[in-house]
Protein backbone atom coordinates (compact mmCIF):
# COMPACT_ATOMS: atom_id res chain seq x y z
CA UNK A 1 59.91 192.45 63.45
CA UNK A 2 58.32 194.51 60.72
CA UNK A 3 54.96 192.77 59.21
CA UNK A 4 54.84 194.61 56.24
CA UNK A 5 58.39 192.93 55.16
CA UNK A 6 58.18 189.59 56.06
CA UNK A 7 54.50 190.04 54.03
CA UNK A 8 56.06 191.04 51.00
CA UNK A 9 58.91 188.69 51.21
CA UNK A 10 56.20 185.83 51.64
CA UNK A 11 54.39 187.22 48.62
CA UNK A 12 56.24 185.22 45.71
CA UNK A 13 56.24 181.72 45.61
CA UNK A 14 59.96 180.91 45.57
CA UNK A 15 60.96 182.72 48.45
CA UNK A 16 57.97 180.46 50.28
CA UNK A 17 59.81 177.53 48.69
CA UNK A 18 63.56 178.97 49.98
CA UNK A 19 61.85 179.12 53.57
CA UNK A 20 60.43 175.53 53.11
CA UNK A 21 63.85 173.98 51.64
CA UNK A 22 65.35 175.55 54.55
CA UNK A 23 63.31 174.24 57.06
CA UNK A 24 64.58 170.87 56.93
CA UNK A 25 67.29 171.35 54.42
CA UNK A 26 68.37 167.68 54.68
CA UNK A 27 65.67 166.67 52.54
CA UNK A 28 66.72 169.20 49.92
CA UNK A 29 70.29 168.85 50.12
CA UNK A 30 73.23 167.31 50.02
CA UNK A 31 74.98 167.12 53.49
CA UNK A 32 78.02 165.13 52.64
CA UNK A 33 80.04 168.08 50.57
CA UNK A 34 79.31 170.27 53.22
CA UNK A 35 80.89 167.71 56.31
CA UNK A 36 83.79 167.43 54.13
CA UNK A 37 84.50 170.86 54.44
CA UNK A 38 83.47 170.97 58.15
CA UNK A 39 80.79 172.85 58.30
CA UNK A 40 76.65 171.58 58.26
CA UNK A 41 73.56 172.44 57.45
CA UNK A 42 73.23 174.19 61.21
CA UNK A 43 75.49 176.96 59.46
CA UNK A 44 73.36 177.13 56.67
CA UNK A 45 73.06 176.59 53.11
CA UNK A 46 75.13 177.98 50.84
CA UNK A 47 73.46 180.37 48.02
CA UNK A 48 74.36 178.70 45.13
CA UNK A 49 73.24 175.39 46.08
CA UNK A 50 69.70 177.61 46.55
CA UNK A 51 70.52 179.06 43.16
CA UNK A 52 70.95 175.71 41.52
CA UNK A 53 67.81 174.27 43.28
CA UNK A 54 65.55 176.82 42.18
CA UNK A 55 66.77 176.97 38.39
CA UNK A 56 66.25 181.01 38.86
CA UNK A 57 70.03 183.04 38.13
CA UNK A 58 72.14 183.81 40.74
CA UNK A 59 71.38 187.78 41.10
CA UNK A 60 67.76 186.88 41.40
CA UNK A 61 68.32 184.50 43.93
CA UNK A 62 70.34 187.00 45.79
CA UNK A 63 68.12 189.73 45.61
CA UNK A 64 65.08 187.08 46.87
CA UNK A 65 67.64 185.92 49.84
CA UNK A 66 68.20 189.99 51.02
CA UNK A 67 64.73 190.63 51.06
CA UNK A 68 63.96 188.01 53.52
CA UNK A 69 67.37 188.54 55.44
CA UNK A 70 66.07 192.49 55.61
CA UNK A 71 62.74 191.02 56.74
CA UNK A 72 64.55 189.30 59.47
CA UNK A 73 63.06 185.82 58.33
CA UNK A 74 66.80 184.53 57.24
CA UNK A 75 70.08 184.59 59.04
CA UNK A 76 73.34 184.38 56.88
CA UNK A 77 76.78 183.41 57.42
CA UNK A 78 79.93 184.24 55.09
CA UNK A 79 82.70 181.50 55.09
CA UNK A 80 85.64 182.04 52.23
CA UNK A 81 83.95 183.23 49.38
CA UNK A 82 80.27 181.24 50.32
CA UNK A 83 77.82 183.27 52.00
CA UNK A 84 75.20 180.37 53.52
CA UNK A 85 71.90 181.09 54.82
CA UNK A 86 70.04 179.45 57.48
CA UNK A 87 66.10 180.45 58.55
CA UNK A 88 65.45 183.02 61.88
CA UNK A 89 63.43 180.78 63.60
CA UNK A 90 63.36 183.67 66.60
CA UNK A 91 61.54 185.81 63.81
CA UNK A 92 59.31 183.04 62.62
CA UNK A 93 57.89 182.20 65.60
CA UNK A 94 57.06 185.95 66.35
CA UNK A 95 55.21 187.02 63.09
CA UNK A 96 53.63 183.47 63.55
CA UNK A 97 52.02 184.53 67.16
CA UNK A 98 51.60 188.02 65.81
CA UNK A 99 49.37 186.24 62.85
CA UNK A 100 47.75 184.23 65.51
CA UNK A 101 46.80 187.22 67.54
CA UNK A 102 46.12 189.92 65.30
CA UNK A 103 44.04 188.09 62.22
């Protein structure tokens, strides 16, 4: 875990808002077309239903989702052509003790 990343990926508001969606994506998303295909929301959620949810383009959602992934605070998945991402909750719950302890 590098501070100085996750930091700067927690510095713009959407990205925030991507971690929050993806806490409990359930209340963000729709499930259903995802069970029909056999997968859930434990895989993770695909990037353009984060693209569409946001209202931002698709290569600026991208870039957002890398910079967390390179922070280690997402984990991401590729299935066909879909690449879905899910929240490191591992990495979460380390920067969150290291904010604890060290501020």
């Amino acid at each position: 875990m590098e501070p100085s990343q996750i930091y700067k990926a927690l510095s713009n508001d959407t990205r925030r808002q991507i971690l929050l969606w993806l806490k409990n994506p359930e209340e963000f998303f729709d499930e259903k077309i995802y069970l029909q295909q056999g997968i859930s929301f434990q895989i993770g959620v695909c990037v353009r239903d984060i693209q569409l949810k946001a209202g931002l383009a698709q290569s600026v959602i991208s870039n957002y989702l890398l910079t967390m992934q390179q922070a280690g605070l997402l984990q991401s998945e590729r299935i066909g052509k879909w690449t879905y991402y899910r929240r490191n909750e591992k990495t979460i719950q380390e920067f969150r003790e290291y904010v604890q302890k060290e501020l």
